[in-house]
Protein backbone atom coordinates (compact mmCIF):
# COMPACT_ATOMS: atom_id res chain seq x y z
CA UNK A 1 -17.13 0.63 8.94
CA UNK A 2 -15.87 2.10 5.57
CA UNK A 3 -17.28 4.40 3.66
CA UNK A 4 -16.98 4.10 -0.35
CA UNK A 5 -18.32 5.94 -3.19
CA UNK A 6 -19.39 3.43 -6.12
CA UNK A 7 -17.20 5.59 -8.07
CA UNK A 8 -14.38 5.06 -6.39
CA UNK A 9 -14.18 0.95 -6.51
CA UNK A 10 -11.64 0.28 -9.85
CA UNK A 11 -9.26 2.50 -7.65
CA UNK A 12 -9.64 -0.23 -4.82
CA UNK A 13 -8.27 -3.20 -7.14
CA UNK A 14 -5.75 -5.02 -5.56
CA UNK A 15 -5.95 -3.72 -2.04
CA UNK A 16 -7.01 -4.42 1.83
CA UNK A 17 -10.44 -3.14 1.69
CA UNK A 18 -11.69 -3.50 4.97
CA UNK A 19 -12.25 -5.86 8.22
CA UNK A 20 -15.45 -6.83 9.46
CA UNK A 21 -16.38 -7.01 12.90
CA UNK A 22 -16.40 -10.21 15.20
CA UNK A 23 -19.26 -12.51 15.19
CA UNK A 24 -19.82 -15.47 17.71
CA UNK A 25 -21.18 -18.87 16.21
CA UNK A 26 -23.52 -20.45 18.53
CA UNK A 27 -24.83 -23.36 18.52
CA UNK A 28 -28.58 -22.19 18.13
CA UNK A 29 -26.89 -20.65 14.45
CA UNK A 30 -25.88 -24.44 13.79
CA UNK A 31 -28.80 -25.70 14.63
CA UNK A 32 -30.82 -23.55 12.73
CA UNK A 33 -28.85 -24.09 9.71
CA UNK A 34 -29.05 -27.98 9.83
CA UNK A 35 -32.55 -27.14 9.87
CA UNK A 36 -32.80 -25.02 7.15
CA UNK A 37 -29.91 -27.39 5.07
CA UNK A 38 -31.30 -30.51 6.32
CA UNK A 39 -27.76 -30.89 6.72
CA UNK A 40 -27.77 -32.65 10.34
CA UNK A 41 -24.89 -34.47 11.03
CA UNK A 42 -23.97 -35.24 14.28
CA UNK A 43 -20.54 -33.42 14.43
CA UNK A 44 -22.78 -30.17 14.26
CA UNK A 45 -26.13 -30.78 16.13
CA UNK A 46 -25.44 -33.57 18.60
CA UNK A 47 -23.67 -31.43 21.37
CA UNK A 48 -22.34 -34.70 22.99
CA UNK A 49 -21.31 -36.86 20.74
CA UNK A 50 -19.78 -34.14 18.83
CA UNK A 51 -17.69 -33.22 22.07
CA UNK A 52 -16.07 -36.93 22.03
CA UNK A 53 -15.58 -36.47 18.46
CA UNK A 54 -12.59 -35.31 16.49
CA UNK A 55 -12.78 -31.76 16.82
CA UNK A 56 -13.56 -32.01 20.61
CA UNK A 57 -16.84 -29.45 20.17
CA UNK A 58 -19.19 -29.26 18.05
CA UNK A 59 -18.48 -27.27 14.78
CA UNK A 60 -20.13 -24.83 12.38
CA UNK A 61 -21.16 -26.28 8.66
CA UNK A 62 -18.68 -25.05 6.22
CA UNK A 63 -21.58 -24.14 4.23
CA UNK A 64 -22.54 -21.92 7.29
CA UNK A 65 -19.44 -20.03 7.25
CA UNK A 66 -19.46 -19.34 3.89
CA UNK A 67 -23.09 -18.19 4.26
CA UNK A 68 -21.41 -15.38 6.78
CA UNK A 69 -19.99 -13.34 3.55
CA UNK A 70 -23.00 -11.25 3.11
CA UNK A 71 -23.23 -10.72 6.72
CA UNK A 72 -19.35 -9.25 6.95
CA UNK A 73 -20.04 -6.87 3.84
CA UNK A 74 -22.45 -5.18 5.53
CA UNK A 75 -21.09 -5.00 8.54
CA UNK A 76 -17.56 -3.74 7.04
CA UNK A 77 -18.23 -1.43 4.55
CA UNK A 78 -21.03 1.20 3.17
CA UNK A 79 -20.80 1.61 -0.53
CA UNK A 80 -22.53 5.03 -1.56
CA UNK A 81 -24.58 5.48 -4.94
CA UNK A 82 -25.39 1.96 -5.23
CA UNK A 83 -28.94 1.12 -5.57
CA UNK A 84 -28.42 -2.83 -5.57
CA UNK A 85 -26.20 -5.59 -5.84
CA UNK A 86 -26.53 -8.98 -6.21
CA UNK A 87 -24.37 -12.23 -5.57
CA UNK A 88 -23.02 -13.57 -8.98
CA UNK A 89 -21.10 -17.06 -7.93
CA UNK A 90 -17.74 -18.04 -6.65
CA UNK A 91 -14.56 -18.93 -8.37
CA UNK A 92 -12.69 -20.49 -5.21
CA UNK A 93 -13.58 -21.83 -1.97
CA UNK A 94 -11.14 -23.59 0.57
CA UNK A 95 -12.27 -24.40 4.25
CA UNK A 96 -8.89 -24.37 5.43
CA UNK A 97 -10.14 -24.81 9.65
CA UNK A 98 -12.54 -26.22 11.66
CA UNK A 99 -15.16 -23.66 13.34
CA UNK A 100 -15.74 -24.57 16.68
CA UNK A 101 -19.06 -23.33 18.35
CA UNK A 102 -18.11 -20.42 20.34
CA UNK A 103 -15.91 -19.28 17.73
CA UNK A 104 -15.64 -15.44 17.12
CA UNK A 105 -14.81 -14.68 13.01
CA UNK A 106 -14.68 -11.95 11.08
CA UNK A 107 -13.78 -11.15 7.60
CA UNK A 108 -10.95 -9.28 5.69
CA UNK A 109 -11.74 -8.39 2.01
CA UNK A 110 -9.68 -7.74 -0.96
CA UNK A 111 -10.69 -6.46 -4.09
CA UNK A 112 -9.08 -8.62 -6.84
CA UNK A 113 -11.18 -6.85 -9.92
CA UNK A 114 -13.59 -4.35 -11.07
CA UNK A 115 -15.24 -4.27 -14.46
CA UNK A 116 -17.55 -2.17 -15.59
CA UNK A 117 -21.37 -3.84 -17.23
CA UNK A 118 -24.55 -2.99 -18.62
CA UNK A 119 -26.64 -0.81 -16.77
CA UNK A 120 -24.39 1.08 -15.10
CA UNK A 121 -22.66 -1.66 -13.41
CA UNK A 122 -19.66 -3.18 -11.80
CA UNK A 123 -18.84 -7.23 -11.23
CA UNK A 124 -16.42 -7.42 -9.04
CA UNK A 125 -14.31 -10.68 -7.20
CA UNK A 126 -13.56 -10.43 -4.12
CA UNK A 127 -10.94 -12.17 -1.91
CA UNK A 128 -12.10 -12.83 1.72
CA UNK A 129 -10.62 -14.58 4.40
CA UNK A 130 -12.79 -15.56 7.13
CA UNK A 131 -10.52 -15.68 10.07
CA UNK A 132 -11.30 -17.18 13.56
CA UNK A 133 -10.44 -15.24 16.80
CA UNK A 134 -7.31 -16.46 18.62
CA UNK A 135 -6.41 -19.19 15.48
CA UNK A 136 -3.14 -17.95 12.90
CA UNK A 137 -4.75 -20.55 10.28
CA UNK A 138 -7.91 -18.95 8.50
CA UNK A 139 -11.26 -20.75 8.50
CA UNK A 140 -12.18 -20.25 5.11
CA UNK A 141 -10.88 -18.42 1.94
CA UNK A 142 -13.46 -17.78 -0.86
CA UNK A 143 -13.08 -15.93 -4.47
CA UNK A 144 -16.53 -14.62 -4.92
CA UNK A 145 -18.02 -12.80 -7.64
CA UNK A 146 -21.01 -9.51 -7.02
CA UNK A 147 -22.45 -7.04 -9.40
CA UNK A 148 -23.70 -3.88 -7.71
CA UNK A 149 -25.39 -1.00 -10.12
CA UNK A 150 -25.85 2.95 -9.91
């Protein structure tokens, strides 16, 4: 895990910030997210069919993955002197892979800018690419936008 100072983030535009740790999708995750989604299509929750299917396994939503994002930040860095942040949107979003269940990802983040607000604030956008264990081709690649405050 990193360790940054609030402080310190417009020094971190353009640059590598950090890598998360692995995670393993299972398929209790999927299911659980079809369930809170309603999203249940069969290439996700029917274990089977799914298998005969295109991707040969059953696969993680998209939306799932993306979900994830939160879940890396905290796992990769610390960021000192901040008393909150919240999510603000997304500019881009590609899922650029299929995520089998069983899959291990992590994610690599990139700060692309840094602007000071009100309130002692910063928004940020963030590049991350959500890479799956053993695969070249990324998963998913997402602009997204946070505001974290003093």
């Amino acid at each position: 895990m990193k360790t940054i100072e609030f402080s310190e983030l417009p020094a971190l535009v353009g640059q590598d910030v950090a890598t998360s740790p692995w995670i393993d999708i299972t398929q209790e995750q999927v299911n659980l997210f079809a369930e809170a989604t309603g999203d249940h299509q069969w290439i996700h929750v029917d274990v089977e069919r799914a298998k005969a299917g295109p991707f040969g396994a059953p696969i993680a939503h998209g939306f799932l993955t993306l979900s994830l994002i939160p879940r890396f930040f905290e796992s990769a860095i610390e960021l000192r002197g901040s008393r909150m942040g919240v999510n603000y949107g997304l500019n881009k979003v590609r899922f650029t892979s299929p995520v089998p269940v069983g899959s291990r990802l992590r994610g690599k983040m990139k700060l692309l800018a840094c602007e000071p607000i009100a309130d002692n604030g910063y928004q940020m956008a963030w590049e991350i690419v959500i890479e799956r264990e053993g695969v070249e081709k990324p998963v998913c690649i997402a602009e997204t936008l946070s505001r974290r405050y003093a």
